[in-house]
Structure formats: structure tokens, C-alpha cells
PDB file of N, CA and C in Angstrom:
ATOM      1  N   UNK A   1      14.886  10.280  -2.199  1.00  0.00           N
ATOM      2  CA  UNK A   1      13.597  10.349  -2.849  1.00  0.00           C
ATOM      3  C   UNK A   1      13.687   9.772  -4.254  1.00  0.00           C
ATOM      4  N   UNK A   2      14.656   9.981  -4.823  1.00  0.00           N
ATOM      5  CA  UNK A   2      15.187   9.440  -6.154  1.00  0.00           C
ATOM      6  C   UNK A   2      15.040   7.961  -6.339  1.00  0.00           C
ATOM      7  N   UNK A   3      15.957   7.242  -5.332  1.00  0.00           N
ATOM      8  CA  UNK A   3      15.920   5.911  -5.258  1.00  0.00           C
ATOM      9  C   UNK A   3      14.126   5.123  -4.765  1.00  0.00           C
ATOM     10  N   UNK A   4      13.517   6.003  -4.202  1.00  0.00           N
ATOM     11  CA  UNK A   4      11.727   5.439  -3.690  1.00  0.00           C
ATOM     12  C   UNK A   4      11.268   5.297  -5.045  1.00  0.00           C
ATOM     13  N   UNK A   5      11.201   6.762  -5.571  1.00  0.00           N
ATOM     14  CA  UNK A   5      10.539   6.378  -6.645  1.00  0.00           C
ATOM     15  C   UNK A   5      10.535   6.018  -7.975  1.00  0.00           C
ATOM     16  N   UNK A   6      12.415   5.874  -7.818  1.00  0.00           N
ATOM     17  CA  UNK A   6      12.255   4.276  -9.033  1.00  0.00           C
ATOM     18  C   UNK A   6      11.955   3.266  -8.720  1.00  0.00           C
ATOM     19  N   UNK A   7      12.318   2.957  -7.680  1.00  0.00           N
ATOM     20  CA  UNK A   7      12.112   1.417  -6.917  1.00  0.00           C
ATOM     21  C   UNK A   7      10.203   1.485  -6.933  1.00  0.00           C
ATOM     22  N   UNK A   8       9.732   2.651  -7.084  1.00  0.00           N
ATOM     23  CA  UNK A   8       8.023   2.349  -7.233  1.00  0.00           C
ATOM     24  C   UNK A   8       7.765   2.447  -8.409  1.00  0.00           C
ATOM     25  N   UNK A   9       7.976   2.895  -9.341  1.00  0.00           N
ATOM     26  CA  UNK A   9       8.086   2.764 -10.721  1.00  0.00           C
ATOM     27  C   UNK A   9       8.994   1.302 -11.592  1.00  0.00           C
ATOM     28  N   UNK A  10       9.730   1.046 -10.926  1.00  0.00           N
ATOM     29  CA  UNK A  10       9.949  -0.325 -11.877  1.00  0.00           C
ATOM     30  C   UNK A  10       9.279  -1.394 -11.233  1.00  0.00           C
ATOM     31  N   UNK A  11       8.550  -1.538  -9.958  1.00  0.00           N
ATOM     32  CA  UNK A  11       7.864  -2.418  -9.556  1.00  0.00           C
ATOM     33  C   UNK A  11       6.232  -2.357  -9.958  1.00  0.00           C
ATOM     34  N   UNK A  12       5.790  -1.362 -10.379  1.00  0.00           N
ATOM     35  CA  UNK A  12       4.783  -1.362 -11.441  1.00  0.00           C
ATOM     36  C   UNK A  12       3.456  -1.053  -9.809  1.00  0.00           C
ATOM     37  N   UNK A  13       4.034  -0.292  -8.952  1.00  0.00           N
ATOM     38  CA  UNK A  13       3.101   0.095  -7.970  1.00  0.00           C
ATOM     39  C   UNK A  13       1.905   0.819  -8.277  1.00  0.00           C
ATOM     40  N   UNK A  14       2.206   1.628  -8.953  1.00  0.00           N
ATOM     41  CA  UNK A  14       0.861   2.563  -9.316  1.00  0.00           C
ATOM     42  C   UNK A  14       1.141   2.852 -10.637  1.00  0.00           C
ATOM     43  N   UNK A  15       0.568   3.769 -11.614  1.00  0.00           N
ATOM     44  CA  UNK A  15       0.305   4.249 -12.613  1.00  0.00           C
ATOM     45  C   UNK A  15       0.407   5.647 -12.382  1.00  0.00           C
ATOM     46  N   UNK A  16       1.435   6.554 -12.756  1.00  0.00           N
ATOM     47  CA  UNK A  16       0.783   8.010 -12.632  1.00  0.00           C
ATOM     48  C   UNK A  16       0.544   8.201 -13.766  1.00  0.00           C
ATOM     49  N   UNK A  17      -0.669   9.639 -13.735  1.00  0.00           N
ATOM     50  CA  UNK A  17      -1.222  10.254 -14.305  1.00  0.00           C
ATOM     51  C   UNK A  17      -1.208  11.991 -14.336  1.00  0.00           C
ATOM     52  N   UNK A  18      -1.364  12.821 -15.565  1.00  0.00           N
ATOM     53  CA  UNK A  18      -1.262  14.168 -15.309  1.00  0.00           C
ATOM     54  C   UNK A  18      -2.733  14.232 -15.220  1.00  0.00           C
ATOM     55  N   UNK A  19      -2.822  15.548 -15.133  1.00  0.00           N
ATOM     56  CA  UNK A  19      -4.572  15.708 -14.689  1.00  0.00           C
ATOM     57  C   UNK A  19      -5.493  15.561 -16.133  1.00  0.00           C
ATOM     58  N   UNK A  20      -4.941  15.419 -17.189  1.00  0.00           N
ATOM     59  CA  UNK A  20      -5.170  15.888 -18.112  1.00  0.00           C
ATOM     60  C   UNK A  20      -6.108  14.302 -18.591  1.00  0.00           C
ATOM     61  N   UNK A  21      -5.048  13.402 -18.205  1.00  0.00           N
ATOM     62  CA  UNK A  21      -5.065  11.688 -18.247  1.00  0.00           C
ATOM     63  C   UNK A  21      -6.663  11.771 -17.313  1.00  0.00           C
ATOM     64  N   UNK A  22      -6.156  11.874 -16.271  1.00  0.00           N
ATOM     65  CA  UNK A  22      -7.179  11.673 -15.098  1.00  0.00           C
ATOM     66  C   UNK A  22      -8.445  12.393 -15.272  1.00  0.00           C
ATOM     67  N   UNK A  23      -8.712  13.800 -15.797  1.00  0.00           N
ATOM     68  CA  UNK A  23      -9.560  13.931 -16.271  1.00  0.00           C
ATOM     69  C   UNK A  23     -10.647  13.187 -17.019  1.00  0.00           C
ATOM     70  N   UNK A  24     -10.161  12.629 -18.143  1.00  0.00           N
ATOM     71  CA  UNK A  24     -10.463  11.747 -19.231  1.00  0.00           C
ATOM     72  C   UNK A  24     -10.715  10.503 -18.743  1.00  0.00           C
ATOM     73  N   UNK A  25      -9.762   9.574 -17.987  1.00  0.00           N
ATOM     74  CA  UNK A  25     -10.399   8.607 -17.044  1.00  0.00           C
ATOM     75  C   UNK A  25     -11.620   8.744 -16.036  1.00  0.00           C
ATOM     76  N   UNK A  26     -11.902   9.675 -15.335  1.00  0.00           N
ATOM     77  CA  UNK A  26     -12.381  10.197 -14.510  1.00  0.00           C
ATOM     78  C   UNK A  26     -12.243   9.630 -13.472  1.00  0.00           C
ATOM     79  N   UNK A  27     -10.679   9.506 -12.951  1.00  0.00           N
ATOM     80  CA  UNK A  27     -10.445   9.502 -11.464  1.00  0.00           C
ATOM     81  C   UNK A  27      -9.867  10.300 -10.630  1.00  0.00           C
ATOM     82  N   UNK A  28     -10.312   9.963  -9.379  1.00  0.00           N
ATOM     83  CA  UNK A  28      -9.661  11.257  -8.487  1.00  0.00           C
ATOM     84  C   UNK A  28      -7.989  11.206  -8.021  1.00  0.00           C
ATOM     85  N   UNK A  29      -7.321  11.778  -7.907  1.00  0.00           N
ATOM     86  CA  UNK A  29      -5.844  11.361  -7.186  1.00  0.00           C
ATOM     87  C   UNK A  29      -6.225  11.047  -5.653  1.00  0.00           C
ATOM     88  N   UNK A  30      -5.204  10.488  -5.285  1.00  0.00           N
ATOM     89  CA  UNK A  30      -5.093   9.799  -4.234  1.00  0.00           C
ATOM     90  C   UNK A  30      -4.104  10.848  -3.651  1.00  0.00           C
ATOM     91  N   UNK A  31      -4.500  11.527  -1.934  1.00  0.00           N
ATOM     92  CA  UNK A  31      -2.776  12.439  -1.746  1.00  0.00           C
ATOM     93  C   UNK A  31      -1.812  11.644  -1.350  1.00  0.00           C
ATOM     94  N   UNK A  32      -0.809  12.107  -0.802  1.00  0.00           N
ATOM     95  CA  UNK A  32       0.380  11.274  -0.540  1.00  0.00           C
ATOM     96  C   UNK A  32       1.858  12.600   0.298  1.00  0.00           C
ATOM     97  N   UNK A  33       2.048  11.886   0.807  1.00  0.00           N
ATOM     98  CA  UNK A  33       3.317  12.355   1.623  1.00  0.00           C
ATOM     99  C   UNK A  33       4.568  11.759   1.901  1.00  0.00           C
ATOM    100  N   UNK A  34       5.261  12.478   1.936  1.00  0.00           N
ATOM    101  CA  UNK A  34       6.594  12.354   2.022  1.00  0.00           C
ATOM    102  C   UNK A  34       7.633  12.057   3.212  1.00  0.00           C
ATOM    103  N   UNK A  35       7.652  11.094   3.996  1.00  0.00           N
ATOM    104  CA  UNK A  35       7.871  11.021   5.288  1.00  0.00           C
ATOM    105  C   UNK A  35       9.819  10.273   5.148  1.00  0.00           C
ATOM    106  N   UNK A  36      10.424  11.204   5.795  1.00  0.00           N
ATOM    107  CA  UNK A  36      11.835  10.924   6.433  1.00  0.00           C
ATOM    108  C   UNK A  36      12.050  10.685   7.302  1.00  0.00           C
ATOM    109  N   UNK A  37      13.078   9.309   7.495  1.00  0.00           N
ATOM    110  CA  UNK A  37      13.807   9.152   8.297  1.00  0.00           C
ATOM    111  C   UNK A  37      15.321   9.198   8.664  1.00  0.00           C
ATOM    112  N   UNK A  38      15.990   9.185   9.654  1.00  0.00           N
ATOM    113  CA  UNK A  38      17.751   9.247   9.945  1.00  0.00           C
ATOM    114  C   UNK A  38      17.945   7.758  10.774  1.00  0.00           C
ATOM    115  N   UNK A  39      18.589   7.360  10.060  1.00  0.00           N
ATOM    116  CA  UNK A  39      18.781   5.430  10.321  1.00  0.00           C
ATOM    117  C   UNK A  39      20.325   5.856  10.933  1.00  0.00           C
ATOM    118  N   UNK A  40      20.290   4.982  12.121  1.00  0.00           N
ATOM    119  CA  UNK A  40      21.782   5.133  12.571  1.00  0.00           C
ATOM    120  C   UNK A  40      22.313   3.651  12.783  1.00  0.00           C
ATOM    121  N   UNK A  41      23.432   2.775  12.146  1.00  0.00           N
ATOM    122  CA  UNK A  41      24.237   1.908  12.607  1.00  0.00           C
ATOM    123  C   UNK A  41      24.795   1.764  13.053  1.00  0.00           C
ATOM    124  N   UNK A  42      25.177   0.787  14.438  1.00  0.00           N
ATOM    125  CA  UNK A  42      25.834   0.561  15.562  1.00  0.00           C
ATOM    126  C   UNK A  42      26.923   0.745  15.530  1.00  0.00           C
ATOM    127  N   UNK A  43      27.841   0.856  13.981  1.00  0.00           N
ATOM    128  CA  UNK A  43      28.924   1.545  14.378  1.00  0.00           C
ATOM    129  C   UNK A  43      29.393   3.267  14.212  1.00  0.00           C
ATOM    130  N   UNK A  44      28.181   3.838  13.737  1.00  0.00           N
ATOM    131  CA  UNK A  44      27.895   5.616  13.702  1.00  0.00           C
ATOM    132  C   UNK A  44      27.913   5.682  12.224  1.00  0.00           C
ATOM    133  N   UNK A  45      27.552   5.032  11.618  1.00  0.00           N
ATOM    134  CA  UNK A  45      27.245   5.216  10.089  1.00  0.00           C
ATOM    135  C   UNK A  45      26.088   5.857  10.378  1.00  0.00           C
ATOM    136  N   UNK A  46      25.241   7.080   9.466  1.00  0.00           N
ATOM    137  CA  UNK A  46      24.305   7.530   9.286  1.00  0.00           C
ATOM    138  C   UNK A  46      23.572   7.639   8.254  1.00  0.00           C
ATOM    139  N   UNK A  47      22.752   7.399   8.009  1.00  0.00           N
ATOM    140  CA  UNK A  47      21.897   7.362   6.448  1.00  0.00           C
ATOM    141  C   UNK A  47      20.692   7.758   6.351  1.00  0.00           C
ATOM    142  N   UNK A  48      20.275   8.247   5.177  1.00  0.00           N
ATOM    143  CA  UNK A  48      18.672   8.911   5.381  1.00  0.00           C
ATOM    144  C   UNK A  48      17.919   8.245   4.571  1.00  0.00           C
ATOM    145  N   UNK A  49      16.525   7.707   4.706  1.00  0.00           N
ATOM    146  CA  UNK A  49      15.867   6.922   4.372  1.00  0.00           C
ATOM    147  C   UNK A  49      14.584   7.964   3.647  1.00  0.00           C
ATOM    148  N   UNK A  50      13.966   7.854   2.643  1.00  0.00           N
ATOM    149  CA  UNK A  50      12.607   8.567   2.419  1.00  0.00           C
ATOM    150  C   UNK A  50      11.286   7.371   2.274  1.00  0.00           C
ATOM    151  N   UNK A  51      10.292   7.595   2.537  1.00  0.00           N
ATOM    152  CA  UNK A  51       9.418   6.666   2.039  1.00  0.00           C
ATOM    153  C   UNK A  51       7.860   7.735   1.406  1.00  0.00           C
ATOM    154  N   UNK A  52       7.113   7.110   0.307  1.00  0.00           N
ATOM    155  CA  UNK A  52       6.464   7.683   0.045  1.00  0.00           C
ATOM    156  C   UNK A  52       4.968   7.063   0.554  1.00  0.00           C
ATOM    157  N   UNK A  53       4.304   7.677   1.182  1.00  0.00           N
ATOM    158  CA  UNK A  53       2.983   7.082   2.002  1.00  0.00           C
ATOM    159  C   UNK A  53       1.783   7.832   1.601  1.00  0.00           C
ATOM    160  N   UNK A  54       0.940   6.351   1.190  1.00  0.00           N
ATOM    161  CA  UNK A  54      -0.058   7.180   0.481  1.00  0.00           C
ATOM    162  C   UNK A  54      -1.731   6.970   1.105  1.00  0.00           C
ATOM    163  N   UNK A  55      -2.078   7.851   1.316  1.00  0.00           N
ATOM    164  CA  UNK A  55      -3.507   7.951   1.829  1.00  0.00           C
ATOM    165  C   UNK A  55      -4.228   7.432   1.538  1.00  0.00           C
ATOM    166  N   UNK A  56      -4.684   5.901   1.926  1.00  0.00           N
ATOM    167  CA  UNK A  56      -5.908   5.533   1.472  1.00  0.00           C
ATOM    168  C   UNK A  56      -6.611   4.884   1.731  1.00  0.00           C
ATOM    169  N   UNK A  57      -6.866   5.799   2.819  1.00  0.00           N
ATOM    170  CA  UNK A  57      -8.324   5.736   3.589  1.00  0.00           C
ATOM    171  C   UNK A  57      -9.295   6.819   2.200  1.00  0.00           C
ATOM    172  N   UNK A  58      -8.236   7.547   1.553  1.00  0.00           N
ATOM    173  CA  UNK A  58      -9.119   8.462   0.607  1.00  0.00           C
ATOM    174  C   UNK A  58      -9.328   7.371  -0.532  1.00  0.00           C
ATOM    175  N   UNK A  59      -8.958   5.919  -0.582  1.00  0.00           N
ATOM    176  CA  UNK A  59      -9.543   5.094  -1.671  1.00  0.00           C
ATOM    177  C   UNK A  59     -10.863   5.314  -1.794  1.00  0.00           C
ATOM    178  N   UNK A  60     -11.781   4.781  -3.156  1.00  0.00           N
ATOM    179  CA  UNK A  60     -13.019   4.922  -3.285  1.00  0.00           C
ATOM    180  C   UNK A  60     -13.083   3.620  -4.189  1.00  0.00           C
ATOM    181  N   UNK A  61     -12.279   2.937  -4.767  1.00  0.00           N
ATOM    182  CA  UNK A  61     -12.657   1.878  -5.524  1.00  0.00           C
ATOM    183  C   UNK A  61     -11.739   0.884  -4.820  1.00  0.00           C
ATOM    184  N   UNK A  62     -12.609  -0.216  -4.037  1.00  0.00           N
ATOM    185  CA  UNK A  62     -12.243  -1.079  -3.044  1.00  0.00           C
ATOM    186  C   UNK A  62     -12.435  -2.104  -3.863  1.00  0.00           C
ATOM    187  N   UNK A  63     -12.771  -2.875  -5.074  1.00  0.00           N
ATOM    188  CA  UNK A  63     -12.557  -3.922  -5.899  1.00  0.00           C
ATOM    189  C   UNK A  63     -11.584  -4.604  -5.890  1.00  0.00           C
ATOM    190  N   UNK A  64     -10.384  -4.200  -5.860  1.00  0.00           N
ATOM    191  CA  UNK A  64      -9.292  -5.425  -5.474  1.00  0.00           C
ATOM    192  C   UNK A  64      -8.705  -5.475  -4.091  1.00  0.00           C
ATOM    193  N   UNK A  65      -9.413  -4.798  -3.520  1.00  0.00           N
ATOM    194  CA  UNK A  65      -8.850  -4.944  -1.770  1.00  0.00           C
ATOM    195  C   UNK A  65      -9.473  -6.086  -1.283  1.00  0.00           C
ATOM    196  N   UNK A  66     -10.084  -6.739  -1.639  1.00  0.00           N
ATOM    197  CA  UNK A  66     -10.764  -8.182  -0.898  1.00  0.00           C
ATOM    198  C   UNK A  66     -10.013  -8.788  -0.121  1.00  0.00           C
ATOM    199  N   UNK A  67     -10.025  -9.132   1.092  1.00  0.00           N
ATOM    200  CA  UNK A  67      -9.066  -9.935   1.897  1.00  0.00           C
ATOM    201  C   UNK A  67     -10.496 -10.829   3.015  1.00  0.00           C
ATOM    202  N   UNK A  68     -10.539 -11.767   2.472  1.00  0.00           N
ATOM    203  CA  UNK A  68     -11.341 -12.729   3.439  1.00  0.00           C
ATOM    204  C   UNK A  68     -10.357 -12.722   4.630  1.00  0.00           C
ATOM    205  N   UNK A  69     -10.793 -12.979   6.150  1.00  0.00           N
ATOM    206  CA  UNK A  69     -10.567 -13.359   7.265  1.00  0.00           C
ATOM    207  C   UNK A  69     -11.291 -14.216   7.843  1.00  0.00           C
ATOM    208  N   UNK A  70     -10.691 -15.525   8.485  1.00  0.00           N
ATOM    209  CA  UNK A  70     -11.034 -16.583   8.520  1.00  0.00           C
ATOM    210  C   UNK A  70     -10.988 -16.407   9.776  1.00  0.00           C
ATOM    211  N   UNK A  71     -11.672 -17.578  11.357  1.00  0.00           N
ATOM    212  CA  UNK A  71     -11.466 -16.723  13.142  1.00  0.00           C
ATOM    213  C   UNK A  71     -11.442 -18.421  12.872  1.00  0.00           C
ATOM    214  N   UNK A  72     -11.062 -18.676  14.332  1.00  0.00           N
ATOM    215  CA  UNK A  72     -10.806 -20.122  14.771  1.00  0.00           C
ATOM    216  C   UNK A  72     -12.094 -20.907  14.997  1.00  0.00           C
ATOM    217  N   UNK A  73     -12.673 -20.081  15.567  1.00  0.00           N
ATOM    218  CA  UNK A  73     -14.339 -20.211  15.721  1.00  0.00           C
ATOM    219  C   UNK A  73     -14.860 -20.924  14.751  1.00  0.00           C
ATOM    220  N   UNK A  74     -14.655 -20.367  13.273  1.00  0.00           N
ATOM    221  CA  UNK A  74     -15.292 -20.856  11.800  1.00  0.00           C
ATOM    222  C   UNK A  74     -14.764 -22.046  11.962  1.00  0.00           C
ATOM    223  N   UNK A  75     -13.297 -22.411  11.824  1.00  0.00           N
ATOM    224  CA  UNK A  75     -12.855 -23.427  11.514  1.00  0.00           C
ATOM    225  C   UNK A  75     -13.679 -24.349  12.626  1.00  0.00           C
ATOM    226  N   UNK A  76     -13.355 -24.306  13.739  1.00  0.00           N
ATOM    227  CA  UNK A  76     -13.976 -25.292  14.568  1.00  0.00           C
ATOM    228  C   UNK A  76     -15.590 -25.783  14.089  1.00  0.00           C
ATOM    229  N   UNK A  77     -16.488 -24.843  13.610  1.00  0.00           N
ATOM    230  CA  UNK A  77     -17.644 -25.150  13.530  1.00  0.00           C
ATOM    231  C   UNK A  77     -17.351 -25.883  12.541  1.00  0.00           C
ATOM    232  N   UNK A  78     -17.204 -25.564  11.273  1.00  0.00           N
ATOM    233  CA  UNK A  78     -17.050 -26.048  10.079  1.00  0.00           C
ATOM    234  C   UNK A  78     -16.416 -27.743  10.518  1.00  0.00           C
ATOM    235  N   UNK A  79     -15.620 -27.714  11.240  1.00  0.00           N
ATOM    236  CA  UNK A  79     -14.897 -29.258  11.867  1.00  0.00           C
ATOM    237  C   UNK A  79     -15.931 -30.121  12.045  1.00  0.00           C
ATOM    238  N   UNK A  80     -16.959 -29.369  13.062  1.00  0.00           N
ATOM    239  CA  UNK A  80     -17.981 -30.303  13.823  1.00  0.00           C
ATOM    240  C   UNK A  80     -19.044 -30.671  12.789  1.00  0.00           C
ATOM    241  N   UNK A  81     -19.445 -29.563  11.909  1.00  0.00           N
ATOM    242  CA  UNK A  81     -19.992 -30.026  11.056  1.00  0.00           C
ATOM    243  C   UNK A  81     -19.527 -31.428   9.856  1.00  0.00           C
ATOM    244  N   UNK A  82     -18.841 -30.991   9.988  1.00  0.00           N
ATOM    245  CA  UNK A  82     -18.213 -32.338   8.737  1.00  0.00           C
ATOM    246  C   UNK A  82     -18.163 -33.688   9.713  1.00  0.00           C
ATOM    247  N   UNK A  83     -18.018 -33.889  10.690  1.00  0.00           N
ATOM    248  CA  UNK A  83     -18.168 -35.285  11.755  1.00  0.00           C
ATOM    249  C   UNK A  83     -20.040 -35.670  11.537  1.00  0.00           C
ATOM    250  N   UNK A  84     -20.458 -34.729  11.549  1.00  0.00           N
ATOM    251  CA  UNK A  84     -21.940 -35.374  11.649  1.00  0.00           C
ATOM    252  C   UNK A  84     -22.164 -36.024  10.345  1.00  0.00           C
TER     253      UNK A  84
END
């Protein structure tokens, strides 16, 4: 758990906040859980993995989630159009 959440903290993933912060901002926390795994290598090495997974479907500010999706369909039309 140690190693997750430096590795999410020096990669500049999120921002935490105490409630105190968040108050004053006025945002809500996001929950989050703690999910383990037991990784085994083919030669019986064993190791435990943590990852931290965060809920957010409970997002509410979708402003930088933009992801256009493009279908083959578009492209083709868009093709035929440009010939005429």
C-alpha cells in the first residue's frame, strides 16, 4: 500500500484534501477502495500486489473527461462527401 501511494503521489494523480480544504473548496470526496492481489511466478515466487480503485461513477464534474469517438461509418461518409 506504501509503494501505490507514492507511486500516486509523485505522479501528480489526484490532489488530496482534509475536509477542512474541501469544505472551503466545496467539493465532495470521491470513495475509493482498496483491492488486493497474490501474484504467483512460474517459478513459486509469491508477491502481493495492492491497487487503489476509485469510484467514479460518483464523479460529478465531467469537464475533462471528453473523449470524442469516431465509428467507421463517419469516416466513410465524410470520404464520400469530399469526392463530390
Amino acid at each position: 500500500m506504501e509503494e501505490e501511494s507514492t507511486s500516486i503521489l509523485l505522479n501528480n494523480t489526484f490532489t488530496a484534501l482534509n475536509s477542512g480544504e474541501a469544505w472551503q473548496l466545496q467539493v465532495r470526496p470521491i470513495w475509493s477502495n482498496w483491492v488486493y492481489k497474490t501474484k504467483h511466478n512460474p517459478d513459486g515466487y509469491i508477491w502481493y500486489k495492492a491497487r487503489l480503485v476509485i469510484k467514479g461513477y460518483e464523479q460529478t464534474d465531467f469537464g475533462e473527461t471528453h473523449a470524442p469517438v469516431g465509428k467507421l461509418t463517419m469516416f466513410w461518409y465524410l470520404i464520400s462527401l469530399s469526392w463530390r
